[in-house]
Protein backbone atom coordinates (compact mmCIF):
# COMPACT_ATOMS: atom_id res chain seq x y z
CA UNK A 1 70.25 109.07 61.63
CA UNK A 2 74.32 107.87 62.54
CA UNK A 3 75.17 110.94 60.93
CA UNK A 4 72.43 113.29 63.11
CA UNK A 5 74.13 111.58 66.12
CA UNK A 6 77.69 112.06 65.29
CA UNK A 7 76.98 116.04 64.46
CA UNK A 8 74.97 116.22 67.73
CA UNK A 9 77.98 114.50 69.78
CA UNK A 10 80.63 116.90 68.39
CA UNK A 11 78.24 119.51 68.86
CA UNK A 12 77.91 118.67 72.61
CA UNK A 13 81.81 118.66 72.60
CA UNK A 14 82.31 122.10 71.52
CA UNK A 15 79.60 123.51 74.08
CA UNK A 16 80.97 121.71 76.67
CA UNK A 17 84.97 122.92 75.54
CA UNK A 18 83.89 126.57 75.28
CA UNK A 19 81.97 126.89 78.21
CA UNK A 20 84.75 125.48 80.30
CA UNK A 21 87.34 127.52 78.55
CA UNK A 22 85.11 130.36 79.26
CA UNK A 23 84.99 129.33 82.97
CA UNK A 24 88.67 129.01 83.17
CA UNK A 25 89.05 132.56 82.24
CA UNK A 26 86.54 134.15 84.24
CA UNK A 27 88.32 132.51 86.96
CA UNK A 28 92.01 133.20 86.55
CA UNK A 29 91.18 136.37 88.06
CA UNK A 30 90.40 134.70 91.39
CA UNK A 31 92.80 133.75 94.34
CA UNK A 32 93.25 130.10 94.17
CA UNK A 33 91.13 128.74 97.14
CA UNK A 34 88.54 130.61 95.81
CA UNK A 35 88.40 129.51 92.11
CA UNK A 36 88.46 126.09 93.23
CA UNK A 37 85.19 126.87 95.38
CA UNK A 38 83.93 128.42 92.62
CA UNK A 39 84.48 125.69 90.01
CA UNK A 40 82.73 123.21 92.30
CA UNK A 41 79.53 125.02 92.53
CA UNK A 42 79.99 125.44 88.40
CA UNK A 43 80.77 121.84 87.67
CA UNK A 44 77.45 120.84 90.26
CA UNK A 45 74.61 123.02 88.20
CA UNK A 46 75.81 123.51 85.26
CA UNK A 47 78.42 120.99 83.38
CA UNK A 48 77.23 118.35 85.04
CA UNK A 49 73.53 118.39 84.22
CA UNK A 50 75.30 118.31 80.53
CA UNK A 51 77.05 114.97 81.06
CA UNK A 52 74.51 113.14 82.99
CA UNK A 53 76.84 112.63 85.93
CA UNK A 54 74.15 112.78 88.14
CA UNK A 55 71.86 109.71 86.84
CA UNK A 56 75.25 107.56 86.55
CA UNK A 57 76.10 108.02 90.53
CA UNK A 58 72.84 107.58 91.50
CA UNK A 59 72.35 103.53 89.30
CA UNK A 60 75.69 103.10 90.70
CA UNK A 61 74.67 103.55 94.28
CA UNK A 62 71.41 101.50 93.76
CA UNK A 63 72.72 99.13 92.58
CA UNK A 64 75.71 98.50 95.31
CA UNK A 65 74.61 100.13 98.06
CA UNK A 66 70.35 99.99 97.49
CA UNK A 67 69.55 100.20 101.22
CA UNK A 68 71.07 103.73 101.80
CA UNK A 69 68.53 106.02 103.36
CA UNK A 70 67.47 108.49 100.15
CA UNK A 71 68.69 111.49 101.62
CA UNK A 72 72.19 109.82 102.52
CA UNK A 73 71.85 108.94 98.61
CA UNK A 74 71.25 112.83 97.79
CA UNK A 75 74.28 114.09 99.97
CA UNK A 76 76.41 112.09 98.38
CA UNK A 77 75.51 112.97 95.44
CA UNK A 78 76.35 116.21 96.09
CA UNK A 79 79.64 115.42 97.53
CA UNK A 80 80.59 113.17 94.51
CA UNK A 81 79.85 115.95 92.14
CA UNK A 82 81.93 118.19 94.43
CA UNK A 83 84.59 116.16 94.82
CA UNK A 84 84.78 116.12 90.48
CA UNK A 85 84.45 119.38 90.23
CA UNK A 86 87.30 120.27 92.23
CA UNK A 87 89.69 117.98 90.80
CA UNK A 88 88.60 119.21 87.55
CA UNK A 89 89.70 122.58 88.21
CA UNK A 90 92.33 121.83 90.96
CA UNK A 91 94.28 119.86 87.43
CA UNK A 92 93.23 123.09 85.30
CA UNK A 93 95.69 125.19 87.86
CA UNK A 94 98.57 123.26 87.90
CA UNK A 95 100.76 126.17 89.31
CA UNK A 96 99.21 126.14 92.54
CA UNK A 97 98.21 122.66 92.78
CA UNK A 98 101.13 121.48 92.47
CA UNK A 99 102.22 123.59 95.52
CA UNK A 100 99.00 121.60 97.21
CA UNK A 101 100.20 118.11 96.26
CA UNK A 102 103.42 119.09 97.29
CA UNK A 103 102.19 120.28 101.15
CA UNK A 104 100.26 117.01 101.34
CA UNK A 105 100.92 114.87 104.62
CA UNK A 106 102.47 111.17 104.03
CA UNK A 107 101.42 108.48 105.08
CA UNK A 108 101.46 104.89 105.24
CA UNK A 109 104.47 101.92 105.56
CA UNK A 110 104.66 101.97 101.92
CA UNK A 111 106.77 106.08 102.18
CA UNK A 112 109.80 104.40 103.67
CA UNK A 113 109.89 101.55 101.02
CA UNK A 114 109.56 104.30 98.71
CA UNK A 115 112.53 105.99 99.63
CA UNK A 116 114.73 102.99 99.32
CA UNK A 117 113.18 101.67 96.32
CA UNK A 118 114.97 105.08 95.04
CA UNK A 119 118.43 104.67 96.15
CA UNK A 120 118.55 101.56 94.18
CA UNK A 121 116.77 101.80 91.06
CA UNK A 122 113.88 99.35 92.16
CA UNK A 123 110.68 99.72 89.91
CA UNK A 124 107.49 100.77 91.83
CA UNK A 125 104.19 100.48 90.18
CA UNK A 126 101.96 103.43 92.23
CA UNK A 127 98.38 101.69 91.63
CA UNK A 128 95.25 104.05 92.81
CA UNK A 129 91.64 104.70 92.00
CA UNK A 130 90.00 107.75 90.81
CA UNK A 131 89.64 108.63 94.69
CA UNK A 132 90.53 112.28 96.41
CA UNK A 133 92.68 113.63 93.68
CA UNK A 134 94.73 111.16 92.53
CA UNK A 135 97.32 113.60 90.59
CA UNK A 136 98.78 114.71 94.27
CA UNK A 137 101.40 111.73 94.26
CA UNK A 138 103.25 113.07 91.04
CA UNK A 139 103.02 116.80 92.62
CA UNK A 140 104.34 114.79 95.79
CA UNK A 141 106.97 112.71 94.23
CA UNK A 142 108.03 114.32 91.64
CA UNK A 143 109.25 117.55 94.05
CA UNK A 144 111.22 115.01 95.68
CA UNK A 145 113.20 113.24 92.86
CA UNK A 146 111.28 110.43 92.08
CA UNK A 147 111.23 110.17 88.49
CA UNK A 148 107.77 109.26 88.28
CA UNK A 149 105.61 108.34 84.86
CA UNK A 150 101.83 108.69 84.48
CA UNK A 151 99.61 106.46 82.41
CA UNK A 152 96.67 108.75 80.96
CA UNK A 153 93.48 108.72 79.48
CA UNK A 154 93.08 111.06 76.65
CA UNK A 155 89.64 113.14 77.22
CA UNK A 156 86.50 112.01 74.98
CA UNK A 157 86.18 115.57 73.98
CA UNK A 158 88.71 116.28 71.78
CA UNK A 159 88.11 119.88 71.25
CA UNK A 160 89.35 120.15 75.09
CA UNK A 161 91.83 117.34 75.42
CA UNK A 162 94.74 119.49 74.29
CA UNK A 163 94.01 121.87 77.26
CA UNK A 164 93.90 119.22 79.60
CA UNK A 165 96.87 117.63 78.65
CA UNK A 166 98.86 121.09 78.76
CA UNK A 167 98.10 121.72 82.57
CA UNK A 168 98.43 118.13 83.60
CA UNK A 169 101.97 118.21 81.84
CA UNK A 170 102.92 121.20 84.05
CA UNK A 171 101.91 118.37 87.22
CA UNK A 172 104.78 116.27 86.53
CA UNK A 173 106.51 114.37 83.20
CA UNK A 174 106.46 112.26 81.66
CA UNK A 175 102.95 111.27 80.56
CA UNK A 176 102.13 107.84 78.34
CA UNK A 177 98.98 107.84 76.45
CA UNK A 178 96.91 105.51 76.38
CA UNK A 179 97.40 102.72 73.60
CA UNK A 180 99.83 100.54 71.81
CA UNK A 181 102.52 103.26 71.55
CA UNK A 182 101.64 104.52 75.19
CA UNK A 183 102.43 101.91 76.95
CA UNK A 184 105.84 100.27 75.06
CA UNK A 185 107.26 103.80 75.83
CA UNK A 186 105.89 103.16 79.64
CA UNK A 187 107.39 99.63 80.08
CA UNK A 188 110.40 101.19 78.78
CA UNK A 189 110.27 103.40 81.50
CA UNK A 190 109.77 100.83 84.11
CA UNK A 191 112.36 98.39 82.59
CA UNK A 192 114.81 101.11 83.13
CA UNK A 193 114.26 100.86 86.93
CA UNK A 194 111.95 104.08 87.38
CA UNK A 195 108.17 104.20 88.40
CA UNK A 196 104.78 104.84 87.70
CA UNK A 197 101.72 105.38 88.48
CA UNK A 198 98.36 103.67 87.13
CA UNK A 199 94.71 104.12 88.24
CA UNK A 200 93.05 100.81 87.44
CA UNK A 201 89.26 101.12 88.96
CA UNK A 202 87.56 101.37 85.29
CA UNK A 203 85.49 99.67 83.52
CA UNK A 204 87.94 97.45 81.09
CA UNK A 205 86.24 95.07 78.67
CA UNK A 206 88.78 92.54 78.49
CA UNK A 207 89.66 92.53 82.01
CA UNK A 208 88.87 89.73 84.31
CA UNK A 209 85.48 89.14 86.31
CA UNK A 210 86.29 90.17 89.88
CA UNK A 211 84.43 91.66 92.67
CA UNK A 212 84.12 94.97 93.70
CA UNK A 213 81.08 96.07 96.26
CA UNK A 214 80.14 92.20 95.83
CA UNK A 215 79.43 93.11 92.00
CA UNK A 216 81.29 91.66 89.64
CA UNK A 217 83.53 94.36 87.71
CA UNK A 218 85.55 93.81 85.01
CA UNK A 219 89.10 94.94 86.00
CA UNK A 220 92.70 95.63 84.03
CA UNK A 221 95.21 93.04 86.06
CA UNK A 222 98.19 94.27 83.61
CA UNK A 223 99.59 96.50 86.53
CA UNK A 224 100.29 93.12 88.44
CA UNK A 225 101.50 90.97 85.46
CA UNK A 226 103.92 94.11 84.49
CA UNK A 227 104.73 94.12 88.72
CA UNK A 228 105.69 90.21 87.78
CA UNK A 229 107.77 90.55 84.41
CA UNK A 230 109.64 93.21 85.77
CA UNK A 231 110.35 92.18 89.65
CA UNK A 232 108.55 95.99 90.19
CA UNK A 233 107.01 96.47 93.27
CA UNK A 234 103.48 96.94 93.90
CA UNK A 235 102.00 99.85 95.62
CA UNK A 236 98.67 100.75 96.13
CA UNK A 237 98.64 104.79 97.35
CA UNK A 238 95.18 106.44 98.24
CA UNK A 239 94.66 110.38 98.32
CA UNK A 240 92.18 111.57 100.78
CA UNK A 241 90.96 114.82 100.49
CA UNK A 242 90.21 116.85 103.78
CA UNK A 243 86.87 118.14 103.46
CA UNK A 244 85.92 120.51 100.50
CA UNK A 245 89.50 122.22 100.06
CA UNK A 246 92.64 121.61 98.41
CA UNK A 247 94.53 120.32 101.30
CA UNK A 248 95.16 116.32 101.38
CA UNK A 249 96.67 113.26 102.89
CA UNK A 250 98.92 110.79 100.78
CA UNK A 251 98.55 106.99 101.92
CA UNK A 252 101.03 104.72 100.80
CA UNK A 253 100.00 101.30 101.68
CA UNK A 254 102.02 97.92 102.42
CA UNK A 255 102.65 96.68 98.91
CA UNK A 256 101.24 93.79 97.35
CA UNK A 257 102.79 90.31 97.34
CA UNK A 258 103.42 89.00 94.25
CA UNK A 259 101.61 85.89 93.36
CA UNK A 260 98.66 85.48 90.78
CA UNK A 261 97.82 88.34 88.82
CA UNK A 262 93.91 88.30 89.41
CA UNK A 263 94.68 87.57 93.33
CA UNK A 264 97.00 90.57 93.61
CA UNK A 265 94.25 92.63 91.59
CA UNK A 266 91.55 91.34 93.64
CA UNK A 267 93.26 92.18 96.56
CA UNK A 268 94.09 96.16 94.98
CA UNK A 269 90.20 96.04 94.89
CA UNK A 270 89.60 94.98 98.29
CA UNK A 271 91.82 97.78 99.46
CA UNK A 272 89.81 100.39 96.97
CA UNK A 273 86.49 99.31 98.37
CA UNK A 274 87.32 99.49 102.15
CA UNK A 275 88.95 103.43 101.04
CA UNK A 276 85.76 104.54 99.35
CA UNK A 277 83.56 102.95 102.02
CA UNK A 278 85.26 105.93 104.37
CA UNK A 279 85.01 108.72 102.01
CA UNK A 280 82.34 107.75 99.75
CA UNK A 281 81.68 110.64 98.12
CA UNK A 282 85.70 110.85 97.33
CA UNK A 283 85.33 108.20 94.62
CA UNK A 284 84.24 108.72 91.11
CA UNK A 285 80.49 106.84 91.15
CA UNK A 286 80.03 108.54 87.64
CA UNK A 287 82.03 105.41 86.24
CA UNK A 288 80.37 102.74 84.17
CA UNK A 289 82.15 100.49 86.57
CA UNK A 290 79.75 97.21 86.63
CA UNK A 291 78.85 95.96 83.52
CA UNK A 292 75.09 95.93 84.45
CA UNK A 293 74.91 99.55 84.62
CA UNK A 294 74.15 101.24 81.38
C-alpha cells in the first residue's frame, strides 16, 4: 500500500510539472499583463482543484474567522486563489517582474533606515509573510545596491523545482536553501554585514506556541535570535498588491526592538495579522498554519 502511495504522489508530481510547463509555453507568446491574467484564471480551475488549495483556505477561515458571512467566505476564496496564481506566474517571468518589483512605490519609516543601514555595513534581517508577492523587495533592493540574500523553500515537486529555482535566480542572488548547509552559508552572509530576507508565517514544528488570529501557531523565532547574535536589525516589510495586477506597494515598517526572541516574534505576528486583516485575500490561507488544521 506505502508503495501504491509513493507511485501515486510522484505521479501527481509529474502531471502537475508538465501541465504547468505546458502552460508556461502556451503563454510566452502573450504580452506580460496578459499572461499574468491568464495564469490566474489557470491556477483557479484547473491546478488548484489538483492541490486541494481550495478545502485548506476554506478550514483555515473557519476556523479563525467562523462568523464571516458564507459568501464573504466564497470571495475570498476566490481572491486567495487569485492572488497565488499570480505570484506563481508573476515568479515564472522574472524578466518583467522584476521591472514590476522594481516600479513598486516605498513605503514606510523603515526605507530611510534602510538606506543608512547601507552606508555602513549594518545587517538587516527583511522578515515578511507569504502576503502580496513577497519576491518584490529583492526586485526592489537589489536594483538599488543592496546586496540582499533570500532564504528559500525548495518546491515539494521535484520534477518542477529546478524550473522554479531558475526564474527566481534571475529575481535577485544569492539564494540559501533551506537546511543545514543553507543557512551556515546565510549567517555567513549576514555576519559579513549584508542582509536578508526571511518569510517566517509557516507552520514550523519546533517553533514556539504563539498566537496568531488568537490560535495558537507554531512559529520559527530564529530570525530574532540571529537579529540578537549578530546586532542585525529587524525589519518587518509587507508587499501589498493593488488589485488584480502586477503593480504594488513596498512597506517597510519601524523595526523591531530587540529583546526576547518569542516577544519580538510575537510582535512580527501581531504586525502580520493586522496586514492580512486589510487584504485578506493577499495572504496565503492554503498554509497548514495552526496545528489543528489537517
Amino acid at each position: 500500500m506505502k508503495n501504491i502511495q509513493i507511485y501515486f504522489v510522484k505521479f501527481s508530481y509529474v502531471i502537475e510539472a508538465t501541465l504547468i510547463h505546458f502552460v508556461l509555453s502556451i503563454l510566452k507568446i502573450f504580452p506580460y499583463k496578459m499572461r499574468i491574467n491568464v495564469g490566474r484564471l489557470i491556477f483557479r480551475y484547473f491546478i488548484s482543484p489538483l492541490t486541494g488549495n481550495k478545502k485548506r483556505i476554506r478550514n483555515n477561515l473557519n476556523l479563525v474567522m467562523p462568523s464571516l458571512p458564507e459568501n464573504t467566505k466564497k470571495e475570498l476564496v476566490k481572491g486567495c486563489l487569485d492572488n497565488i496564481g499570480m505570484t506563481m506566474f508573476e515568479l515564472l517571468s522574472p524578466k518583467e517582474f522584476k521591472l514590476a518589483g522594481q516600479k513598486a512605490k516605498v513605503i514606510g519609516p523603515g526605507a530611510t533606515l534602510l538606506g543608512k543601514s547601507k552606508d555602513v555595513s549594518q545587517p538587516v534581517i527583511l522578515i515578511s509573510g507569504h502576503y502580496g508577492n513577497y519576491d518584490v523587495v529583492r526586485a526592489n533592493l537589489i536594483s538599488k545596491g543592496y546586496q540582499l540574500g533570500a532564504l528559500y523553500r525548495p518546491m515539494n515537486n521535484p520534477y518542477f523545482n529546478a524550473t522554479y529555482l531558475k526564474n527566481i535566480s534571475q529575481i535577485g542572488m544569492p539564494l540559501f536553501a533551506r537546511g543545514k548547509h543553507g543557512m551556515a552559508e546565510m549567517m555567513k552572509f549576514l555576519r559579513d554585514g549584508k542582509s536578508i530576507a526571511l518569510l517566517i508565517d509557516q507552520h514550523m514544528k519546533r517553533g514556539e506556541p504563539l498566537k496568531f488570529f488568537g490560535k495558537t501557531a507554531f512559529t520559527a523565532t530564529s530570525a530574532a535570535k540571529m537579529a540578537l547574535k549578530y546586532n542585525a536589525i529587524l525589519m518587518p516589510f509587507f508587499v501589498v498588491r493593488n488589485g488584480r495586477t502586477s503593480s504594488f506597494e513596498l512597506h517597510f515598517e519601524t523595526p523591531i526592538q530587540h529583546s526576547d526572541p518569542i516577544k519580538m516574534t510575537q510582535e512580527f505576528n501581531d504586525r502580520l495579522e493586522s496586514r492580512v486583516k486589510e487584504n485578506l485575500d493577499q495572504w496565503l490561507w492554503t498554509h497548514k498554519r495552526w496545528k489543528s488544521i489537517g
